[in-house]
C-alpha atoms as a PDB file:
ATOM      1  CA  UNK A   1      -4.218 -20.251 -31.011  1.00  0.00           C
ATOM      2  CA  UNK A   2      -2.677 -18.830 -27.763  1.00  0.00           C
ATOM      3  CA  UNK A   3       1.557 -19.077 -27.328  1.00  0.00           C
ATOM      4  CA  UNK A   4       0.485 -21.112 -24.131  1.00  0.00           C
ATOM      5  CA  UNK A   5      -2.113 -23.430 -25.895  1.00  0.00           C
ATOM      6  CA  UNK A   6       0.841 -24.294 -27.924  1.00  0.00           C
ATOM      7  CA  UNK A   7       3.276 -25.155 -25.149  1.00  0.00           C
ATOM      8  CA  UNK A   8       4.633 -29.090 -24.209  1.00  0.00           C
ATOM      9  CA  UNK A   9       6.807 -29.818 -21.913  1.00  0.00           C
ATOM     10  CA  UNK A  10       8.718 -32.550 -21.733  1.00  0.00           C
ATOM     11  CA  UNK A  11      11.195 -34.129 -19.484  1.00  0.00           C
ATOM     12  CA  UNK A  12      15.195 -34.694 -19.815  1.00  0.00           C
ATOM     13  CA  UNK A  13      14.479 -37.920 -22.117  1.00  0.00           C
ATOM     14  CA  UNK A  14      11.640 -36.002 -24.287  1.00  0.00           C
ATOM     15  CA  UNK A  15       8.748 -37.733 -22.930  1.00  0.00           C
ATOM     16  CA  UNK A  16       5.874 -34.995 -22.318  1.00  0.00           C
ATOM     17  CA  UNK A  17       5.520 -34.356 -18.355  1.00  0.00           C
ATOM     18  CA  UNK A  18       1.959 -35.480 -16.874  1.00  0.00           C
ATOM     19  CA  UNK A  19      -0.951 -33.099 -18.137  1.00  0.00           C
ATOM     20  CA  UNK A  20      -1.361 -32.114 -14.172  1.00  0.00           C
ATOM     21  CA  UNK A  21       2.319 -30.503 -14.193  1.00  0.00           C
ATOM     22  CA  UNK A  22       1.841 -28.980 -17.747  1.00  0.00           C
ATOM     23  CA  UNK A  23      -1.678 -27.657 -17.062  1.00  0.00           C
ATOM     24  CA  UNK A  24       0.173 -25.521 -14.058  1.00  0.00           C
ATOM     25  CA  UNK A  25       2.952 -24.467 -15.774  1.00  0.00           C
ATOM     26  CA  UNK A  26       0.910 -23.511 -18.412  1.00  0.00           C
ATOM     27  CA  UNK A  27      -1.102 -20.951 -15.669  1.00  0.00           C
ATOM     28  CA  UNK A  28       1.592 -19.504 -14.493  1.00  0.00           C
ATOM     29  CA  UNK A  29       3.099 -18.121 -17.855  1.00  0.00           C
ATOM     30  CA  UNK A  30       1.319 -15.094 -16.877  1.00  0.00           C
ATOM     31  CA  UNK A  31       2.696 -14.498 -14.327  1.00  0.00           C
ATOM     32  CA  UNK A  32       6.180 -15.217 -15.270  1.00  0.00           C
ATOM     33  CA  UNK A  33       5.840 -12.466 -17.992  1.00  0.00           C
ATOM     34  CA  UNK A  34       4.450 -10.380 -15.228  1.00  0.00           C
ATOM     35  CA  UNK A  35       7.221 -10.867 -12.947  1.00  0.00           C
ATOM     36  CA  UNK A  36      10.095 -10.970 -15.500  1.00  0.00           C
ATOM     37  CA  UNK A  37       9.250  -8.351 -18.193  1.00  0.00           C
ATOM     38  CA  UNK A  38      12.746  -8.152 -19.834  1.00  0.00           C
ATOM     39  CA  UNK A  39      12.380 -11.940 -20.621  1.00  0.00           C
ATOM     40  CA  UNK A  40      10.530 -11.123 -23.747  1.00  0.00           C
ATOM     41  CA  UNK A  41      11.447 -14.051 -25.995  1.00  0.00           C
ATOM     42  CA  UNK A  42       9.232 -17.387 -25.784  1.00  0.00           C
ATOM     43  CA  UNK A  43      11.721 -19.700 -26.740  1.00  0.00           C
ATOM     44  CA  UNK A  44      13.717 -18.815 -23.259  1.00  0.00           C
ATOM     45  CA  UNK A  45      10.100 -18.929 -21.516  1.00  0.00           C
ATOM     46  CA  UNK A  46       9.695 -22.212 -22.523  1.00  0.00           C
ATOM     47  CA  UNK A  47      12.921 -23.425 -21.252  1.00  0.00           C
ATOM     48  CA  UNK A  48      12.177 -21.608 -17.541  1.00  0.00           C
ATOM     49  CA  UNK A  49       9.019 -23.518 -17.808  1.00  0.00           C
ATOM     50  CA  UNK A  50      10.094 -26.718 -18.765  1.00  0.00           C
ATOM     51  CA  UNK A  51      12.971 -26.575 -16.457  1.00  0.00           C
ATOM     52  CA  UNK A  52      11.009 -25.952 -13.836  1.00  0.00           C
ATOM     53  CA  UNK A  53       8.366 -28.987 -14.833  1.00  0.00           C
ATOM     54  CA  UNK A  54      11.263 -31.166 -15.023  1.00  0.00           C
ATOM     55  CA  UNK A  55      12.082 -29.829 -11.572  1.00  0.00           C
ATOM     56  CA  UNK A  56       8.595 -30.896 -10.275  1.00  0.00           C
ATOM     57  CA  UNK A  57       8.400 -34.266 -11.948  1.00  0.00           C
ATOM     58  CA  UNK A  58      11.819 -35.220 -10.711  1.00  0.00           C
ATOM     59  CA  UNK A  59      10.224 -34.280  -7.174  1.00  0.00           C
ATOM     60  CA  UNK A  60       7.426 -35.905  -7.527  1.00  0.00           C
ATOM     61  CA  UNK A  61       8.906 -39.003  -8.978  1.00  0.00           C
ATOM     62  CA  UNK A  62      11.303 -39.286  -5.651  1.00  0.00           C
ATOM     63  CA  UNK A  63       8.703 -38.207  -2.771  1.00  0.00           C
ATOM     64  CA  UNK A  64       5.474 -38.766  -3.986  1.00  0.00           C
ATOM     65  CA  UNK A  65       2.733 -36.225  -5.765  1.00  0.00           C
ATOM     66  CA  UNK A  66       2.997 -32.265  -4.607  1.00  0.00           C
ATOM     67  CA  UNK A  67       0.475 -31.255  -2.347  1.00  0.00           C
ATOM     68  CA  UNK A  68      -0.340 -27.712  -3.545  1.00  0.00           C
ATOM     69  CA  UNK A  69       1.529 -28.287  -6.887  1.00  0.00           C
ATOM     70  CA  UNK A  70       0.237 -24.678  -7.916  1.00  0.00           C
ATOM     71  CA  UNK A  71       2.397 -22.712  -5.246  1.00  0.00           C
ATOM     72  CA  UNK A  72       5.114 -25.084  -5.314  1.00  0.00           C
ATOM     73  CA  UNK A  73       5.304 -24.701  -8.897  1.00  0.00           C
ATOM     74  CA  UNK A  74       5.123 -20.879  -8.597  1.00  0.00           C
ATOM     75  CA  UNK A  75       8.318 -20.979  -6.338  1.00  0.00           C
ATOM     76  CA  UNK A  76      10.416 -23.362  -8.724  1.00  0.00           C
ATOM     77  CA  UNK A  77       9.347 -20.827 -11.220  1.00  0.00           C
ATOM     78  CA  UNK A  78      10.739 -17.793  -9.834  1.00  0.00           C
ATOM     79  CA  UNK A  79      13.685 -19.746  -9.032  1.00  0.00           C
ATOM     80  CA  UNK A  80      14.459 -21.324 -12.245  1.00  0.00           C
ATOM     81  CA  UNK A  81      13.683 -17.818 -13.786  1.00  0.00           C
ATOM     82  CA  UNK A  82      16.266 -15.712 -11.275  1.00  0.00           C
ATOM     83  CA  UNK A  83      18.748 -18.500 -12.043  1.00  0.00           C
ATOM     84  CA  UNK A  84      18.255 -17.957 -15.815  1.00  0.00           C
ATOM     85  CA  UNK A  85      18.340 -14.059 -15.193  1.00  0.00           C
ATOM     86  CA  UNK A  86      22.402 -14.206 -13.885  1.00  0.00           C
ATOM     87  CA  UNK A  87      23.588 -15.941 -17.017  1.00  0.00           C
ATOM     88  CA  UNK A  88      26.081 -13.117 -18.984  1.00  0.00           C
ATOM     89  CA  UNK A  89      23.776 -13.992 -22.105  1.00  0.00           C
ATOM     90  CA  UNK A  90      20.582 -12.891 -20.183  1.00  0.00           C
ATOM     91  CA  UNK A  91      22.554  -9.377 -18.691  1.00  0.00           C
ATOM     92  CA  UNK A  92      23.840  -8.995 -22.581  1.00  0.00           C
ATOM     93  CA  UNK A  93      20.212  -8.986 -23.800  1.00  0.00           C
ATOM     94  CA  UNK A  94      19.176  -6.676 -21.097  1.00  0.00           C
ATOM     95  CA  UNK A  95      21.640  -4.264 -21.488  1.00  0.00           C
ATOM     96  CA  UNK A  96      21.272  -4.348 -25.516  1.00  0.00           C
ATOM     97  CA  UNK A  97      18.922  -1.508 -26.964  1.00  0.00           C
ATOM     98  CA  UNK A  98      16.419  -1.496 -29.314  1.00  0.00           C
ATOM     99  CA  UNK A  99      16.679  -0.097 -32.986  1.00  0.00           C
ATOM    100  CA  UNK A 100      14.720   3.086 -32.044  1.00  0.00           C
ATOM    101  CA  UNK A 101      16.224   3.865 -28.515  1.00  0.00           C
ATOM    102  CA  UNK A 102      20.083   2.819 -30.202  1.00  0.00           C
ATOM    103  CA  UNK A 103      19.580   5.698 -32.770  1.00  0.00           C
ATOM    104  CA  UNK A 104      18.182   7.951 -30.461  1.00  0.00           C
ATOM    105  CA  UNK A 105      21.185   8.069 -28.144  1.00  0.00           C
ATOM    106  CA  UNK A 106      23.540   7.949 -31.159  1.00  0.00           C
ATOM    107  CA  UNK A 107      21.618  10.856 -32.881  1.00  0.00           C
ATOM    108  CA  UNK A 108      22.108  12.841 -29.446  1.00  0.00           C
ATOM    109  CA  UNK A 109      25.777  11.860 -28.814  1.00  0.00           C
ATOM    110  CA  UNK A 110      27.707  15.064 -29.905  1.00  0.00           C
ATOM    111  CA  UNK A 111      29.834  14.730 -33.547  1.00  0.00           C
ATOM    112  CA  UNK A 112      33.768  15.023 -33.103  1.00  0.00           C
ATOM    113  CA  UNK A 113      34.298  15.695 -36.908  1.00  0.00           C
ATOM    114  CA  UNK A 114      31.866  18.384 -39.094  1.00  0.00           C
ATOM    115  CA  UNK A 115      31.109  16.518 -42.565  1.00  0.00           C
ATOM    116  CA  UNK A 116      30.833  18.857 -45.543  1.00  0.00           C
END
């Protein structure tokens, strides 16, 4: 099974949003990933997503159903997503390097002291 076959979203009281708003979010993982490559874990791509649904369905419950739910969902996307992207815990994990690339560049970094 797929990560997004897998993915619920529910709202701020943990009641699972309508199947309309999950079924979009759920299409536009893709292009999150696409969009956002340095997001890599799924746990935070859930949140964006969910944030974003709960973004909708608060919407929706004040003026009534979206019209074109997929673009309008596309743009809360990118925005919850940028927003997420500022936090100092998102520019931490961005600037942190992997266990291959960290040894390379300490490996290269020249010695001050000669062990014998």
């Amino acid at each position: 099974m797929e990560f997004a076959d897998r993915l619920a979203f529910v709202d701020q009281t943990g009641q699972p949003l309508n199947d309309r708003i999950q079924q979009v979010l759920r299409r536009l993982l893709p292009e999150l990933r696409k969009r956002y490559p340095l997001i890599v874990d799924d746990v935070v791509i859930t949140e964006i997503l969910e944030g974003a649904g709960q973004r909708i369905a608060d919407r929706e419950r004040r003026f009534g159903p979206v019209k074109n739910l997929q673009g309008y969902a596309s743009v809360i996307v990118r925005h919850v997503a940028a927003s997420r992207m500022r936090h100092a815990s998102m520019r931490v994990e961005q600037a942190a390097l992997d266990a291959d690339e960290g040894h390379a560049r300490l490996t290269a970094l020249p010695s001050k002291y000669c062990i014998s």
